[in-house]
N, C-alpha and C. Protein backbone atom coordinates (compact mmCIF):
# COMPACT_ATOMS: atom_id res chain seq x y z
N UNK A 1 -6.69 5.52 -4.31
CA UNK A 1 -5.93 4.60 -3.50
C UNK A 1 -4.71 5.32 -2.91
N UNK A 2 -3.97 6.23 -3.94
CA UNK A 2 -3.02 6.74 -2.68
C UNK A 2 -2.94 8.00 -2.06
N UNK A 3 -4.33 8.37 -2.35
CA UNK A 3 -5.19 9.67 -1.33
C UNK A 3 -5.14 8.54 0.32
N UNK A 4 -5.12 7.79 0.56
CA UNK A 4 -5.36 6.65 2.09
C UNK A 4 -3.96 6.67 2.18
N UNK A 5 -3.88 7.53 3.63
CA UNK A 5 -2.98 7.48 4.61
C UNK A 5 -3.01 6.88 5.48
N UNK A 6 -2.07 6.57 6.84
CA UNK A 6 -2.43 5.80 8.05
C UNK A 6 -2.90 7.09 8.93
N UNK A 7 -2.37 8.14 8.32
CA UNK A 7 -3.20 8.96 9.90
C UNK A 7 -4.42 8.85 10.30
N UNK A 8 -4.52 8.73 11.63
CA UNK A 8 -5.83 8.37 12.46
C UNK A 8 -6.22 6.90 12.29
N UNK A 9 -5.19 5.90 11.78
CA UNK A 9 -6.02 4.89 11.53
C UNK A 9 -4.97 3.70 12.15
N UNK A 10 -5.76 2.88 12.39
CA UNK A 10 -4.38 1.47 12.75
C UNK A 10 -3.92 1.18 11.77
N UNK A 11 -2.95 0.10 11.89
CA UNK A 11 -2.55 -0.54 10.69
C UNK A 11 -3.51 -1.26 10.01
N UNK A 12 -4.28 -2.00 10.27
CA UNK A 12 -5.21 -3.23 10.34
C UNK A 12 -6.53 -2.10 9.08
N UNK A 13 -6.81 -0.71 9.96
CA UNK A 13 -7.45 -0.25 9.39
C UNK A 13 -7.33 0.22 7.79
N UNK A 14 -5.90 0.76 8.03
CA UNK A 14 -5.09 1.36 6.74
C UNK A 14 -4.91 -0.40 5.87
N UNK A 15 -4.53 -1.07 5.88
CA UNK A 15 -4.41 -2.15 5.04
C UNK A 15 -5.56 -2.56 4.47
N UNK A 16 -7.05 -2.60 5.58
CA UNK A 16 -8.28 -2.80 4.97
C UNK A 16 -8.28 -1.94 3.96
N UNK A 17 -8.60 -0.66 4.12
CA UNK A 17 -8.81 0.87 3.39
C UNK A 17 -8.57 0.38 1.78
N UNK A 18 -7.25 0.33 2.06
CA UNK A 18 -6.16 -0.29 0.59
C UNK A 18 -6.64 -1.66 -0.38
N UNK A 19 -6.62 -2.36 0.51
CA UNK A 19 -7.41 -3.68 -0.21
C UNK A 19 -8.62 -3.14 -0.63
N UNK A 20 -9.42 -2.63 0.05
CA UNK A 20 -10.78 -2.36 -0.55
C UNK A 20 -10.47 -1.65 -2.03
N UNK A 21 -10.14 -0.80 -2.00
CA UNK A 21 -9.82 0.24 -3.44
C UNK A 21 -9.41 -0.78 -4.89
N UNK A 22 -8.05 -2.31 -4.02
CA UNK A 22 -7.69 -2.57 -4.75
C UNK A 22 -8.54 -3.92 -5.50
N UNK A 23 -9.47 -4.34 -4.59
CA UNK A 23 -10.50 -4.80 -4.83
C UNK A 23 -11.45 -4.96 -5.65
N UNK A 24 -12.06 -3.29 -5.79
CA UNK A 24 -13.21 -2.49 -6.52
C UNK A 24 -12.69 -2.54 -7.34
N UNK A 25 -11.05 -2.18 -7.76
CA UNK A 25 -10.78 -1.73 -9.17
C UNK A 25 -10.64 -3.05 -10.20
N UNK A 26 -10.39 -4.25 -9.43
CA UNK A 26 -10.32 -5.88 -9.85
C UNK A 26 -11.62 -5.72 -10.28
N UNK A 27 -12.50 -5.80 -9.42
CA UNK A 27 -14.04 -5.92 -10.11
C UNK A 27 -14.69 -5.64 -10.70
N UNK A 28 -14.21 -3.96 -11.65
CA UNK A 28 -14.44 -3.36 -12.67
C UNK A 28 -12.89 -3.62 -13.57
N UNK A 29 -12.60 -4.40 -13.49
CA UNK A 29 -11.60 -5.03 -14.46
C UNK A 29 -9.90 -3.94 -14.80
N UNK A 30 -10.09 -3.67 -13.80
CA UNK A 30 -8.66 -2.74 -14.08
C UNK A 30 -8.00 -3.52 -12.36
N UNK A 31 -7.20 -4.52 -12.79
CA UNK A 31 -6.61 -5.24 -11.59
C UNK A 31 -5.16 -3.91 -11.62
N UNK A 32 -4.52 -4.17 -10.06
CA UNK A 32 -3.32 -3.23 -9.61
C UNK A 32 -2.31 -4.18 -9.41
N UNK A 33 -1.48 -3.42 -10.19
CA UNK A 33 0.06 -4.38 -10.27
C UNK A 33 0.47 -4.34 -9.07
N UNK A 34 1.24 -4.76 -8.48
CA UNK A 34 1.89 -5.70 -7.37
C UNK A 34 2.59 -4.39 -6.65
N UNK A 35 3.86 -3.59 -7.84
CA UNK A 35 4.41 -2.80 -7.34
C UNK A 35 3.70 -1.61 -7.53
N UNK A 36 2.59 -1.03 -7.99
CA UNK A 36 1.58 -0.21 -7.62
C UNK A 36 0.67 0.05 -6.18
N UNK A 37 0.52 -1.57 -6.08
CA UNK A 37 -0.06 -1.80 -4.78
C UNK A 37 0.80 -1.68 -3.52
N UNK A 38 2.07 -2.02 -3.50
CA UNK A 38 3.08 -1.30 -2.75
C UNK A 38 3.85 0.16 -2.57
N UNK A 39 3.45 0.57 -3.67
CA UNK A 39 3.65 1.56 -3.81
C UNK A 39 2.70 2.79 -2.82
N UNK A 40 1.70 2.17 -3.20
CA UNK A 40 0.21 2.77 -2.52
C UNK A 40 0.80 2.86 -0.92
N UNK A 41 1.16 1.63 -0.95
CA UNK A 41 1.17 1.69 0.87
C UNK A 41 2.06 2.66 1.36
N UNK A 42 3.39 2.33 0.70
CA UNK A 42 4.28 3.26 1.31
C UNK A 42 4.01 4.40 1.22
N UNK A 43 3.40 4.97 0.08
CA UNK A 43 3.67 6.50 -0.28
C UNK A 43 2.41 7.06 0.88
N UNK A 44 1.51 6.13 1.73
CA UNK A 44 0.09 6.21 2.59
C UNK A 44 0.88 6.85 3.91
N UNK A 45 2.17 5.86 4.30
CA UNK A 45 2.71 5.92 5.51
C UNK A 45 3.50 7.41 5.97
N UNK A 46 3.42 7.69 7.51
CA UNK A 46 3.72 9.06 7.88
C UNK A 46 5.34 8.95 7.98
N UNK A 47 6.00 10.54 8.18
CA UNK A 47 7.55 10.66 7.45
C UNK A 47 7.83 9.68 8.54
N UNK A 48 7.54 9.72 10.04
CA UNK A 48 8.31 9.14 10.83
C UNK A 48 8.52 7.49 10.52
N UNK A 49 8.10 7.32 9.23
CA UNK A 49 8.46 5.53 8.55
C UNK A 49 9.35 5.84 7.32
N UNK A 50 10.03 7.16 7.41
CA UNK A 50 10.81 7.37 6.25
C UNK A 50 11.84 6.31 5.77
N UNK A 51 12.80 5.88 6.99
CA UNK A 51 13.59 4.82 6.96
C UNK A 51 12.84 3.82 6.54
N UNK A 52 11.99 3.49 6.97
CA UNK A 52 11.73 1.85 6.86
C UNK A 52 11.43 1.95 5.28
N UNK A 53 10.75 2.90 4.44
CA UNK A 53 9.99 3.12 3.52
C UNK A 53 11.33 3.17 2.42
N UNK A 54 12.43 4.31 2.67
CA UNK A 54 13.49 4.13 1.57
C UNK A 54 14.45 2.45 1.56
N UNK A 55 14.38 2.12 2.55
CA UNK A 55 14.83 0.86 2.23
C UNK A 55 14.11 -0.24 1.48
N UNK A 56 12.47 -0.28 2.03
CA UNK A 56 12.24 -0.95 1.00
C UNK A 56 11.98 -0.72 -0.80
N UNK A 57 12.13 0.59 -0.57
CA UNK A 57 12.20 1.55 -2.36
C UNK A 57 13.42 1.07 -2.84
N UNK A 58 14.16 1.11 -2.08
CA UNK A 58 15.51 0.70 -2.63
C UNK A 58 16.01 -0.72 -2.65
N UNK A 59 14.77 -2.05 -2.26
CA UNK A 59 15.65 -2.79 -2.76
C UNK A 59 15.29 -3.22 -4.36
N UNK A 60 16.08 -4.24 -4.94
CA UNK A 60 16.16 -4.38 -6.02
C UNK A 60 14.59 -5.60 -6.70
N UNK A 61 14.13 -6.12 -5.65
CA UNK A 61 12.86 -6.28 -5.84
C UNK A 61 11.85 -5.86 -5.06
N UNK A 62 10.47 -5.87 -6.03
CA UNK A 62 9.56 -5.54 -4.62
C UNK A 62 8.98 -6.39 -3.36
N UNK A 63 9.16 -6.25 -2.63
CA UNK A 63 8.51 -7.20 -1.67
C UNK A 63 7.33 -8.09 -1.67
N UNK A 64 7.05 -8.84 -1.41
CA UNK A 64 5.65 -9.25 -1.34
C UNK A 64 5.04 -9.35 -0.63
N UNK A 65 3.54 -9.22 -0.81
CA UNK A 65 2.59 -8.93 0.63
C UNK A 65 1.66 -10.19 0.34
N UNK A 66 1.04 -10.75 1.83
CA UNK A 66 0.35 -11.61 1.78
C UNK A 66 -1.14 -10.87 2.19
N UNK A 67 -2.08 -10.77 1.42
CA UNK A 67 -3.27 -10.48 1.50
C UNK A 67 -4.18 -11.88 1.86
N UNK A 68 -5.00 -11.22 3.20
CA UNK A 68 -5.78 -11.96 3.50
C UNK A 68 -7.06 -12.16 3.42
């Protein structure tokens, strides 16, 4: 899961990518914690999201994502 980068990929694509992994691993019974699964994303994204990426590292909770 955090071998999946966005390079070459849309967003839409890269978020599928991610869900899928985090998916498979639910279904063989090893579910991904919340801030693992965010973790994944950011650490996926290229430097030029450096900003956006240390701010959300740095706040004091993790964000939440709505999976669809």
């Amino acid at each position: 899961m955090r071998a999946v980068t966005l390079d070459g990929k849309t967003i839409e694509e890269y978020l599928q990518k991610i869900n899928g992994f985090v998916d498979e691993l639910a279904g063989v019974g090893v579910p991904v914690r919340h801030e693992e699964y965010v973790n994944a994303l950011l650490e996926g994204l290229p430097s030029d999201c450096a900003s956006v990426v240390s701010i959300i590292e740095n706040k004091k909770q993790t964000p939440s994502i709505h999976r669809d």
